[in-house]
Protein backbone atom coordinates (compact mmCIF):
# COMPACT_ATOMS: atom_id res chain seq x y z
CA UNK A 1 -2.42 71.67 -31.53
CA UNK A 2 0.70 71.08 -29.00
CA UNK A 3 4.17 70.87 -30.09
CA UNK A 4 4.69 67.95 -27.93
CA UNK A 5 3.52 64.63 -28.97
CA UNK A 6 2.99 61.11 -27.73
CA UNK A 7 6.32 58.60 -28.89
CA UNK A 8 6.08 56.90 -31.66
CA UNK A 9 6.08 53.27 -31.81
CA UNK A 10 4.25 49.94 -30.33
CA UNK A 11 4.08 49.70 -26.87
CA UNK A 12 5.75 47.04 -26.04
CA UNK A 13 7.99 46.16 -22.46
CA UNK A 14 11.41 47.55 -21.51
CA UNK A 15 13.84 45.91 -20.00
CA UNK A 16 12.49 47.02 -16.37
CA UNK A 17 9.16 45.15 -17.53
CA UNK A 18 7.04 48.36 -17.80
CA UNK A 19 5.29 49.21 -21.32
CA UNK A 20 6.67 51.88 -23.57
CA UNK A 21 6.04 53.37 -26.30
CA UNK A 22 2.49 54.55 -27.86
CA UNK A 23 -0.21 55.01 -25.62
CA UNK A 24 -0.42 52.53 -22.96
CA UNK A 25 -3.48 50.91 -21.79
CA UNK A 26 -4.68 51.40 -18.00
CA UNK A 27 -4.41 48.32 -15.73
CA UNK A 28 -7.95 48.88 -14.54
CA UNK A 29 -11.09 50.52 -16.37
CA UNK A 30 -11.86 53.26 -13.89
CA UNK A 31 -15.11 53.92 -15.74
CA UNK A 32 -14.06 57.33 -16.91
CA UNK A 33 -14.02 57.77 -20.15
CA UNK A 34 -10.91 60.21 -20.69
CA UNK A 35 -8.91 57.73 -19.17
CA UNK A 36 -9.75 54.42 -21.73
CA UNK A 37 -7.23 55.96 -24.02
CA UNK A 38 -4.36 55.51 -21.94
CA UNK A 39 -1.50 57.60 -21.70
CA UNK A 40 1.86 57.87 -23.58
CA UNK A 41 5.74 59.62 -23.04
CA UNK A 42 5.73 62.78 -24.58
CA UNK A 43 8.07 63.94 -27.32
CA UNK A 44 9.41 67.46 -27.94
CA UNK A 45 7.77 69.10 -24.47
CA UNK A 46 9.47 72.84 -25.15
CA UNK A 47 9.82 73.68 -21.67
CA UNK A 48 10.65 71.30 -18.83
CA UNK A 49 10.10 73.84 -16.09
CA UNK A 50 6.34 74.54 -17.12
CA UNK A 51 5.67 71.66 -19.56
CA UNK A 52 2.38 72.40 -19.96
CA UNK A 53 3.25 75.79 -22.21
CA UNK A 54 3.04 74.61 -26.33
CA UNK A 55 1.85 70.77 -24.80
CA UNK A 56 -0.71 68.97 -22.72
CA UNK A 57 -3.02 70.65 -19.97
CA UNK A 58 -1.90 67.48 -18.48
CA UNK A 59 1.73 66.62 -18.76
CA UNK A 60 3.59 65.63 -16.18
CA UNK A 61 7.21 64.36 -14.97
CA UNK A 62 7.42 61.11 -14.00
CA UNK A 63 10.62 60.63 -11.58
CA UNK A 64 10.27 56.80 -12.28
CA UNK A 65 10.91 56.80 -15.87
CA UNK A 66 12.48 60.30 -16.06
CA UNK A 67 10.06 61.37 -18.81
CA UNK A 68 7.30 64.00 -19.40
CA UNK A 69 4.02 61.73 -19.88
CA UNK A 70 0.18 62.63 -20.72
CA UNK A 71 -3.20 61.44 -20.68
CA UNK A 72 -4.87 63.74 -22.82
CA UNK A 73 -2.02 63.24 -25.64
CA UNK A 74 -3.82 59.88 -26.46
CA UNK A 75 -7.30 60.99 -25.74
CA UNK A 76 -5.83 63.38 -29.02
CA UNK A 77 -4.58 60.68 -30.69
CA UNK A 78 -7.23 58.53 -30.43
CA UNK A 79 -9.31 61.01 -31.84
CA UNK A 80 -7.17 61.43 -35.22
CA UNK A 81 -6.39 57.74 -35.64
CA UNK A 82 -8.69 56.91 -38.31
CA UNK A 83 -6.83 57.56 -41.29
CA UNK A 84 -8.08 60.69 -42.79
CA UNK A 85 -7.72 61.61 -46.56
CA UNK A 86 -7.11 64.65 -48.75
CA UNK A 87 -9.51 65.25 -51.21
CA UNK A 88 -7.36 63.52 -53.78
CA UNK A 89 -6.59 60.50 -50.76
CA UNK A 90 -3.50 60.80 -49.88
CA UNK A 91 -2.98 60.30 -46.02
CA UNK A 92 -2.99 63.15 -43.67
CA UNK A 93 -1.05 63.85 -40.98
CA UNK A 94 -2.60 64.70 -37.60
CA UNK A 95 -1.70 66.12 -35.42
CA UNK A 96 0.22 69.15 -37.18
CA UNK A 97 3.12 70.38 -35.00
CA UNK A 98 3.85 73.38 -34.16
CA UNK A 99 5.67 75.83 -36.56
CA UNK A 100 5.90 79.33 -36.97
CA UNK A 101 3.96 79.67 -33.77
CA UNK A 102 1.10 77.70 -34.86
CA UNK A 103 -0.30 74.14 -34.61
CA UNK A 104 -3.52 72.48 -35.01
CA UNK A 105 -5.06 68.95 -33.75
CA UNK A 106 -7.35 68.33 -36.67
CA UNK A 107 -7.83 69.78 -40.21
CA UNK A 108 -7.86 73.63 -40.18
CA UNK A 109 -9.12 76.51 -42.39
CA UNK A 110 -6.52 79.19 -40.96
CA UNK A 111 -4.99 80.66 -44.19
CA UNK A 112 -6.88 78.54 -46.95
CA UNK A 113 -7.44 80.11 -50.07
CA UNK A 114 -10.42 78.55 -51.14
CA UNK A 115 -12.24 78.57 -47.50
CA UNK A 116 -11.77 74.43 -47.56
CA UNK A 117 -10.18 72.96 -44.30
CA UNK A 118 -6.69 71.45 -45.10
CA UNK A 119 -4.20 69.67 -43.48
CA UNK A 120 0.26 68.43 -44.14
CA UNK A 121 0.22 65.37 -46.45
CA UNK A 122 3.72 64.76 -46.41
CA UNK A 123 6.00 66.03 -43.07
CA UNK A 124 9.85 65.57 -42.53
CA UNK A 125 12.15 63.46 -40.68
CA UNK A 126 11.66 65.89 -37.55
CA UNK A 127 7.36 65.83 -38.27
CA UNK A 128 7.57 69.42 -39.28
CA UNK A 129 5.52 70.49 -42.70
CA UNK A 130 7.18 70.52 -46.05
CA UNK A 131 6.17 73.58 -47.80
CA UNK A 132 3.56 73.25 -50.50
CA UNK A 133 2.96 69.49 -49.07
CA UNK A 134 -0.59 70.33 -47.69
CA UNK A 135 -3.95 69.71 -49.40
CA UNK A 136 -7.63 69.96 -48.53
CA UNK A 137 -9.08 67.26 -46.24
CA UNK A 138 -12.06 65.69 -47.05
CA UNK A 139 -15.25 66.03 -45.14
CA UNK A 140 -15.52 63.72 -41.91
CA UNK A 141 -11.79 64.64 -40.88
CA UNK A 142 -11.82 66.32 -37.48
CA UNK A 143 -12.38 70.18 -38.71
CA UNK A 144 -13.60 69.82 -41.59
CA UNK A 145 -16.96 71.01 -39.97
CA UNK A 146 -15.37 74.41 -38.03
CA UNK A 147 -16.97 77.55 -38.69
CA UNK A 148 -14.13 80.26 -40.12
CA UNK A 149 -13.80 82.51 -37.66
CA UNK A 150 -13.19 86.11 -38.68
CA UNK A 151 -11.21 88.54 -36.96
């Protein structure tokens, strides 16, 4: 996962008129299907001078609105929009951010005890983890069906 994120929010217009907020919709359907997501601002983008590092392959400045924005942050979101549950269905939150070094766009079995994918169920004001607050995702959740990988 990437420690930057699309903004929260509806989209709706600023005061210039242009959308913000969430992931916008293109103007035109260019018949490519990575771009029917739309794109979105980015939040927390570590590193303004190579934003790509910890965030999206592509994230880029826009002058215009003075803001990091990406295409592939929604293409992420998208894909972890259906509400996925734990096993005893509470909500999960997707995308994880990035702590400790670490991050993950879907459920993950890095570090689980039991070998089951898991994921945060309950996150702070800031999106990061609360300790203990993480339980095992059910199956149909985006990695629930990764192989563990040994090392």
């Amino acid at each position: 996962m990437k420690g930057c994120k699309c903004v929260d929010g509806p989209v709706t217009k600023g005061l210039d008129g242009n959308p913000r907020g969430g992931c916008i919709p293109p103007l035109t359907d260019h018949g490519i299907e990575e771009l029917q997501n739309g794109w979105c601002f980015l939040d927390n983008v570590q590193d303004p001078k190579n934003p790509t590092d910890n965030c999206f392959q592509d994230a880029q400045f826009s002058i215009a609105d003075g803001r990091f924005w990406s295409n592939e942050a929604c293409n992420v979101l998208k894909s972890t929009s259906e509400v996925c549950l734990s096993t005893s269905s509470k909500p999960l939150h997707l995308p994880l951010p990035a702590t400790r070094g670490w991050s993950y766009s879907s459920c993950t079995r890095a570090g689980s005890e039991n070998g089951a994918a898991w994921c945060a169920v309950q996150v702070d004001e800031e999106g990061d983890v609360i300790k203990n607050a993480w339980e095992d995702c059910r199956a149909g959740c985006p990695g629930t069906d990764e192989a563990i990988v040994e090392a």
